[in-house]
N, C-alpha and C. Protein backbone atom coordinates (compact mmCIF):
# COMPACT_ATOMS: atom_id res chain seq x y z
N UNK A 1 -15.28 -26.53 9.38
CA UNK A 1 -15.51 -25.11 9.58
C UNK A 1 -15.08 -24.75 11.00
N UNK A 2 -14.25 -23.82 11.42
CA UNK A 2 -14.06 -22.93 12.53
C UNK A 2 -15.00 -23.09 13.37
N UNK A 3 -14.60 -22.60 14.62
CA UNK A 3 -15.91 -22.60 15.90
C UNK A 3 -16.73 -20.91 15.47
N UNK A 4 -15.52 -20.15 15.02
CA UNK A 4 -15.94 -18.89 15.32
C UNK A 4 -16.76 -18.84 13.60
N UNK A 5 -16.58 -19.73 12.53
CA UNK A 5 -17.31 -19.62 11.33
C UNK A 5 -18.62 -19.80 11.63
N UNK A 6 -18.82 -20.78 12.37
CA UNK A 6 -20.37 -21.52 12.78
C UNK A 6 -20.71 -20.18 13.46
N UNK A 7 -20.61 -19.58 14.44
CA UNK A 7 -21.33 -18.85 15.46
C UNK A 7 -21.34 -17.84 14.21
N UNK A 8 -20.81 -17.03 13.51
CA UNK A 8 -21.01 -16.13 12.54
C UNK A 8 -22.19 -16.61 11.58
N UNK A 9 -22.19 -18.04 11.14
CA UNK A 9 -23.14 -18.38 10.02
C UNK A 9 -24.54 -18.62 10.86
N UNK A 10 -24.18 -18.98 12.65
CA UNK A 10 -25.69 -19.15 13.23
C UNK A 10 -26.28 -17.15 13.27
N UNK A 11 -25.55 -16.82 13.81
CA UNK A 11 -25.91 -15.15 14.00
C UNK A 11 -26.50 -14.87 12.33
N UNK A 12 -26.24 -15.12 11.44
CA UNK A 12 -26.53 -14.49 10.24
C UNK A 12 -27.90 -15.16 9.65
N UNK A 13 -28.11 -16.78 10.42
CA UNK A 13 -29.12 -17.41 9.67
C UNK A 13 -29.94 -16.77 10.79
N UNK A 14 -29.56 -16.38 11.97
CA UNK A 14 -30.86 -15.74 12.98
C UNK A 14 -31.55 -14.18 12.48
N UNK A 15 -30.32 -13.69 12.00
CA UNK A 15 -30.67 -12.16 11.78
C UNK A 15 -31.55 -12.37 10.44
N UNK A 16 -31.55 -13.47 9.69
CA UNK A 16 -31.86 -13.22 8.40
C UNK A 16 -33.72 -12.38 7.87
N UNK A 17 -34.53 -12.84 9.25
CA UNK A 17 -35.89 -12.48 8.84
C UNK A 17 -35.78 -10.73 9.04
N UNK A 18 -34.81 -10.19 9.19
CA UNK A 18 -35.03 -8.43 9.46
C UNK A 18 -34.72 -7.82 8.01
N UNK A 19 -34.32 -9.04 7.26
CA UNK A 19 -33.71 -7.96 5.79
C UNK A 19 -32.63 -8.51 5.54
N UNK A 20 -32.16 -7.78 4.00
CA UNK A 20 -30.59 -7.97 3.61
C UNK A 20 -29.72 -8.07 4.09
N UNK A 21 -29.13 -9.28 4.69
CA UNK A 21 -28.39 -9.62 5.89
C UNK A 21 -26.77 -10.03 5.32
N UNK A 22 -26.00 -9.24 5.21
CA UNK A 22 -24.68 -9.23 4.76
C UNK A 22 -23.23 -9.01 5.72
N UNK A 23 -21.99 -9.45 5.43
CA UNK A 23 -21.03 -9.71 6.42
C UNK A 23 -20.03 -9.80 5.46
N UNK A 24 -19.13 -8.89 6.14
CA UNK A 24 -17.37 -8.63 5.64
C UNK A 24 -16.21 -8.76 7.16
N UNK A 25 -15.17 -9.47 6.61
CA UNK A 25 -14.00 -9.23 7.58
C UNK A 25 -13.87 -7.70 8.38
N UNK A 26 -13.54 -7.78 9.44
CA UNK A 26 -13.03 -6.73 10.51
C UNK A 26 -12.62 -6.70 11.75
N UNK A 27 -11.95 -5.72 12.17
CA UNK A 27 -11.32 -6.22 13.20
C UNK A 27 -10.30 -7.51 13.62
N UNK A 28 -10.65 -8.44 13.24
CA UNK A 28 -10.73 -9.92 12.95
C UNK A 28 -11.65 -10.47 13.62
N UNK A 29 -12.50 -9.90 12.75
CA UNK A 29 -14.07 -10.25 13.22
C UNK A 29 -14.86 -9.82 12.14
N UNK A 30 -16.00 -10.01 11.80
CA UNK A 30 -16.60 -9.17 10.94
C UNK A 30 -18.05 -8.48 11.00
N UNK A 31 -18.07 -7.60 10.56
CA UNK A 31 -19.14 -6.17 10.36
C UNK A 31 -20.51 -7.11 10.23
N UNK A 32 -21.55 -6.58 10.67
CA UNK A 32 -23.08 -7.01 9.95
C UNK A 32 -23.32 -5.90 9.31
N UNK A 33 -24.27 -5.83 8.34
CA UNK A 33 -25.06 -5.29 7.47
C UNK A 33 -26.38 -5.26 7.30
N UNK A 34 -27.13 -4.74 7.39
CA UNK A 34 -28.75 -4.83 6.81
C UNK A 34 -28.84 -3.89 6.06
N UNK A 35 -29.44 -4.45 4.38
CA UNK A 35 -29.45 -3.39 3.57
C UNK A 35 -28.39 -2.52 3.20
N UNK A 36 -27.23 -2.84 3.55
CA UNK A 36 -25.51 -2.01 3.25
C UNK A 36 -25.44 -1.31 4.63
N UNK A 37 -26.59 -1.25 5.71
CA UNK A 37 -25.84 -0.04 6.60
C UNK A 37 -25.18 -0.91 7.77
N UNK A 38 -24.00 -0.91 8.18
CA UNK A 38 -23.67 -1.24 9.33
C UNK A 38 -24.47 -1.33 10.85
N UNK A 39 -24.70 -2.31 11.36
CA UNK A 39 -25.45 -2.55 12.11
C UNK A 39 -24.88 -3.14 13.91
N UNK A 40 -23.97 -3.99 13.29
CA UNK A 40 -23.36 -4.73 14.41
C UNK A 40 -22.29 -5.58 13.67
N UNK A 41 -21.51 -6.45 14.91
CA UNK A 41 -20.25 -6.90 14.73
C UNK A 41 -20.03 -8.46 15.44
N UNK A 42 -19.84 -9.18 14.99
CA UNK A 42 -19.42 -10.56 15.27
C UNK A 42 -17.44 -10.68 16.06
N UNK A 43 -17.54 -10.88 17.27
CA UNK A 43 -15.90 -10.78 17.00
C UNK A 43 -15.59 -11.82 18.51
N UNK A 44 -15.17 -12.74 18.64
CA UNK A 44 -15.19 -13.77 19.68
C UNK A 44 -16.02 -14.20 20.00
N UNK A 45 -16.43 -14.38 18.78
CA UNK A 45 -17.72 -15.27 19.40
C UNK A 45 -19.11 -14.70 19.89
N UNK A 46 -19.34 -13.39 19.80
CA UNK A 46 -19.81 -12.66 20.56
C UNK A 46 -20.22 -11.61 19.67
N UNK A 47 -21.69 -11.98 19.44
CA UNK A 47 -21.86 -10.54 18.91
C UNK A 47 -22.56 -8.70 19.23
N UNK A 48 -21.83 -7.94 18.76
CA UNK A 48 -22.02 -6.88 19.25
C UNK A 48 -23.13 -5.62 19.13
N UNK A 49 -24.06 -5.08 19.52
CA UNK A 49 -24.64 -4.46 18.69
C UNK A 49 -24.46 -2.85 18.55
N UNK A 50 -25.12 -1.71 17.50
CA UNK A 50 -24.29 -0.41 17.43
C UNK A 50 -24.99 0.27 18.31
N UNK A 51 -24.90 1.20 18.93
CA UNK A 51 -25.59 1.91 19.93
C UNK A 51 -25.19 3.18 19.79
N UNK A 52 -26.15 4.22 19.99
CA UNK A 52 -25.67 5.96 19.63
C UNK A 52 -26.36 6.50 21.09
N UNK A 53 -26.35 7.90 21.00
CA UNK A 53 -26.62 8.69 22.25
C UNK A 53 -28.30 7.97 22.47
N UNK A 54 -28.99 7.78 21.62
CA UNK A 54 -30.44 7.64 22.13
C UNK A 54 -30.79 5.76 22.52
N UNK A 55 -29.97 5.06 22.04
CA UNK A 55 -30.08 3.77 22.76
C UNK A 55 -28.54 3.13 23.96
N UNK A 56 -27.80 4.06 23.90
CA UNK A 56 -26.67 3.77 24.72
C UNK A 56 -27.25 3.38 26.13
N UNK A 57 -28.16 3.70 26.43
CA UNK A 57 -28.62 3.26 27.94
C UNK A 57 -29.20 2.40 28.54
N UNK A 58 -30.13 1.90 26.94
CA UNK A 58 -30.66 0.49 27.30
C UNK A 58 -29.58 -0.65 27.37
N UNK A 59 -28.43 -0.52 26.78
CA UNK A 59 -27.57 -1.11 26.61
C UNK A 59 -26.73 -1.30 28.18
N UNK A 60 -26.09 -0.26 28.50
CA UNK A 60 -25.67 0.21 29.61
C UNK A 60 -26.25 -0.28 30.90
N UNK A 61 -27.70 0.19 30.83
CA UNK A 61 -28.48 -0.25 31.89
C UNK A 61 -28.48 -1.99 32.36
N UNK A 62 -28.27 -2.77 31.31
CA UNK A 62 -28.08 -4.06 31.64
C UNK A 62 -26.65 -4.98 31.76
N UNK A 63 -25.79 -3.50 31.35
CA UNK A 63 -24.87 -4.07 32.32
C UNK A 63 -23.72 -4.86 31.12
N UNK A 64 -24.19 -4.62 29.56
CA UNK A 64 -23.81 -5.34 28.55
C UNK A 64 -22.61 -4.62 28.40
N UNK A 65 -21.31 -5.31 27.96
CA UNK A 65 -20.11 -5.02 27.79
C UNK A 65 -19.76 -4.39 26.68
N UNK A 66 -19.29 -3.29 26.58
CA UNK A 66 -18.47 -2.55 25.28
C UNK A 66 -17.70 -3.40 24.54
N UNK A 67 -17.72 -3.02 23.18
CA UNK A 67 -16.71 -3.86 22.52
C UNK A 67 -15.58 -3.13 22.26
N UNK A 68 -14.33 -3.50 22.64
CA UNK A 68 -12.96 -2.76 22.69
C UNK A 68 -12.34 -3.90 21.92
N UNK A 69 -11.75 -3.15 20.44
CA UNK A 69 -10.98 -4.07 19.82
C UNK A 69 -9.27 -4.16 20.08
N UNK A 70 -8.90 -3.11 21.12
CA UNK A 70 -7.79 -3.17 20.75
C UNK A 70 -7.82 -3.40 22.44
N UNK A 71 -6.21 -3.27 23.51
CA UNK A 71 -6.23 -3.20 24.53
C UNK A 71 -6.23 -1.87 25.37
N UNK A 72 -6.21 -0.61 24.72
CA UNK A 72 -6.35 0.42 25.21
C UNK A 72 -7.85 0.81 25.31
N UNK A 73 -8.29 1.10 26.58
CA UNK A 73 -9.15 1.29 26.97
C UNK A 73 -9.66 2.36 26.41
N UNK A 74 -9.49 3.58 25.78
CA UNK A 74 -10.25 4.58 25.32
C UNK A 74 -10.21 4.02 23.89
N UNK A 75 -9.74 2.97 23.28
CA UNK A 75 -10.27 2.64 22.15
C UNK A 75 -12.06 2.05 22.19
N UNK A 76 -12.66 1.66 22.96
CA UNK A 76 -13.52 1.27 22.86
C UNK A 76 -14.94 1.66 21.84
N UNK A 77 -15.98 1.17 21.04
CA UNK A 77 -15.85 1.29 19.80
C UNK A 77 -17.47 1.56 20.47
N UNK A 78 -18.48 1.98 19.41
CA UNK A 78 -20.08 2.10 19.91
C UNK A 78 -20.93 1.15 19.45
N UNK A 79 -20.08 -0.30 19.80
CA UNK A 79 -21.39 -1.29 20.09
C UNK A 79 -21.11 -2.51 21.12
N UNK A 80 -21.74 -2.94 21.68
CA UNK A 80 -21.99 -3.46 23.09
C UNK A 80 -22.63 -4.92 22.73
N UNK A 81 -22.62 -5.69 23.87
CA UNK A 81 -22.69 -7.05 23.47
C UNK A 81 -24.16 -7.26 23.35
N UNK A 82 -24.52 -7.79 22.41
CA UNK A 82 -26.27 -8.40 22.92
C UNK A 82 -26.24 -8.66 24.42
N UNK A 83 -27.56 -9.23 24.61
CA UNK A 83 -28.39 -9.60 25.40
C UNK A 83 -27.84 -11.17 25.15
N UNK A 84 -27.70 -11.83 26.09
CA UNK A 84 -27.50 -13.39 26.23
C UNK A 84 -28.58 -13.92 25.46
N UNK A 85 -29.95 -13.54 25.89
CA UNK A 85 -31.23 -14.15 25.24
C UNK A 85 -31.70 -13.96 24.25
N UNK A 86 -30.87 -12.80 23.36
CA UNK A 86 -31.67 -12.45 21.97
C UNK A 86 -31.97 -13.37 21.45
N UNK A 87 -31.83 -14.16 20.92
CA UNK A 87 -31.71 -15.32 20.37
C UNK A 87 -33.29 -15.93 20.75
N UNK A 88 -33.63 -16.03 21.95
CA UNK A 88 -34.27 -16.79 22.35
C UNK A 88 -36.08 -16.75 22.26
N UNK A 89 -36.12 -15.17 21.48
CA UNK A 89 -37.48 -15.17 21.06
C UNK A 89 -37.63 -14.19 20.11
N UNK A 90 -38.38 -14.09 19.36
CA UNK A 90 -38.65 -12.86 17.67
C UNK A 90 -38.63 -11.60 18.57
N UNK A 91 -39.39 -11.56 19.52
CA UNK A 91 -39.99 -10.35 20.08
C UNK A 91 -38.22 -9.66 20.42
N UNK A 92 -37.46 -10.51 21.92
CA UNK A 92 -36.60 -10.06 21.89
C UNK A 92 -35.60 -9.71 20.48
N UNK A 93 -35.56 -10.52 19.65
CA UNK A 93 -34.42 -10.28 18.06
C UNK A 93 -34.90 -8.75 17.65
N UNK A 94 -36.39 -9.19 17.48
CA UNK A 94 -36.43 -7.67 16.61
C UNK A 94 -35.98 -6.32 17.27
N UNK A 95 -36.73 -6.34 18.60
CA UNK A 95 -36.05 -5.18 20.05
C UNK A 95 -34.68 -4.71 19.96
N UNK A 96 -33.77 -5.85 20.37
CA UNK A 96 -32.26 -5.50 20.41
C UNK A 96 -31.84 -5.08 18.97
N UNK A 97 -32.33 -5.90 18.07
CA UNK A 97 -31.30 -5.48 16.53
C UNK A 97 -32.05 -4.77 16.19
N UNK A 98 -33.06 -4.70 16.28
CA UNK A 98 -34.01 -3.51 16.02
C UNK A 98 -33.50 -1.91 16.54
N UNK A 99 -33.36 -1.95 17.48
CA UNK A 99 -32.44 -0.44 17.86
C UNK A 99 -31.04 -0.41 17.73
N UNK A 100 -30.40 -1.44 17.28
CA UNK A 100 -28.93 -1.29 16.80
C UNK A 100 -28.98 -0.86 14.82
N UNK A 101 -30.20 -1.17 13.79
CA UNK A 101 -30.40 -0.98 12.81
C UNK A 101 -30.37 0.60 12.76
N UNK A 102 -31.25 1.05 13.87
CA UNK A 102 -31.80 2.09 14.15
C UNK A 102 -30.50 3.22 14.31
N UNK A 103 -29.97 2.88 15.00
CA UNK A 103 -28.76 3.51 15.50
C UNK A 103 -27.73 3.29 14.13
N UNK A 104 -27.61 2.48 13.51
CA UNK A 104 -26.52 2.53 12.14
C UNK A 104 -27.45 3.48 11.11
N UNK A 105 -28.56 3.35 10.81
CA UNK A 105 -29.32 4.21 9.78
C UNK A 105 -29.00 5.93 10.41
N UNK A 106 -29.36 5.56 11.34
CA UNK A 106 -28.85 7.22 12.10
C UNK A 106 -27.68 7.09 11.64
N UNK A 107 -26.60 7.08 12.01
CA UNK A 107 -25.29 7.12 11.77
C UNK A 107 -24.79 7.32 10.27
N UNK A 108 -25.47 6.55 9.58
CA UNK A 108 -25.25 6.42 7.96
C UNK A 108 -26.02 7.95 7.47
N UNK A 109 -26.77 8.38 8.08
CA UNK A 109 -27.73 9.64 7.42
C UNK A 109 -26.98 10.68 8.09
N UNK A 110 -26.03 10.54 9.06
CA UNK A 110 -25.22 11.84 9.54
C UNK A 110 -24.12 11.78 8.87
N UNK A 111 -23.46 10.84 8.12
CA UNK A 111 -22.21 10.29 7.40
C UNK A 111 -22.17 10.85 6.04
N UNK A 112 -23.79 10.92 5.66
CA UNK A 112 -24.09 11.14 4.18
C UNK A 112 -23.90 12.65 3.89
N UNK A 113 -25.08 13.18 5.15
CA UNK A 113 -25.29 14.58 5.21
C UNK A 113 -23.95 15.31 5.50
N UNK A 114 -22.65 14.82 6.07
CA UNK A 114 -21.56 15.43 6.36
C UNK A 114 -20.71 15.46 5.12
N UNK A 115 -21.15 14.21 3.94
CA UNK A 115 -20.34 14.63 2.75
C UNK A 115 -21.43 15.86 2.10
N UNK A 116 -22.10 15.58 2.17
CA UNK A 116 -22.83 16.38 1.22
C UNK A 116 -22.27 17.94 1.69
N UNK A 117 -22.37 18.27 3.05
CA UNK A 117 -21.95 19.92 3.32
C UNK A 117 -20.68 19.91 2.89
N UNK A 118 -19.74 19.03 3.17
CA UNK A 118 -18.13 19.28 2.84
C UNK A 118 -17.82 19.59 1.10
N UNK A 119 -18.89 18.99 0.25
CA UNK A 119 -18.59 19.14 -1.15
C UNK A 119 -19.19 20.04 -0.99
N UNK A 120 -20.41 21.00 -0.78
CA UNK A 120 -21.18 22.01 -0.68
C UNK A 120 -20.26 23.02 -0.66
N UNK A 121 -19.45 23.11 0.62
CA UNK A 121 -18.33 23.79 1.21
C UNK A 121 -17.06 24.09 0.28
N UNK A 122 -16.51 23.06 -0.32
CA UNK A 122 -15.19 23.21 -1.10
C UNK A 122 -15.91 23.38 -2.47
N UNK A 123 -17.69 23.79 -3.20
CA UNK A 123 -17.95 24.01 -4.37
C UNK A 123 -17.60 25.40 -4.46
């Protein structure tokens, strides 16, 4: 198995006590899931978590790196690297992925509500 298979299958056996813990190719890297909603991203080794206007700062504040998939700098995408230590205790796991869940459920309920007005709109 790959170096980068293992670190994907350790990240997934860690995330597993939060829920339906699922993973597809991307980027060349791939997506997390809890429960179908996008959550975070595995991609060098390194995984990323999603962040919106109301947790962007805890993120920020420590200084954690954006994930930019491409080399142009305004590509940069809205999730940011964990914490080095998530890993290293429940309290921290649930915290960090805990407000990156948070931030994809948001995201997924503004995604939904935007089809719903657009068919509303063109009925």
């Amino acid at each position: 198995m790959a170096a980068k298979d293992d670190y994907l299958h350790f990240v997934l056996e860690q995330l597993a006590p939060l829920g339906k813990i699922t993973s597809r190719p991307l980027f060349g890297g791939h997506a997390i899931y809890r429960d179908g909603v996008v959550f975070a991203l595995v991609s060098r080794n390194t995984l990323f978590l999603k962040v919106d206007a109301l947790t962007r700062e805890r993120f920020e504040s420590k200084g954690l790196a954006q994930f930019n998939p491409f080399e142009d700098p305004k590509a940069k995408m809205q999730y940011f690297a964990a914490p080095a230590d998530i890993f290293e205790s429940e309290d921290g796991l649930q915290l960090w992925a805990g407000l990156a869940i948070e931030a994809g459920q948001r995201a997924a309920t503004k995604k939904t509500a935007k089809k719903v007005r657009t068919k509303v709109d063109h009925a």
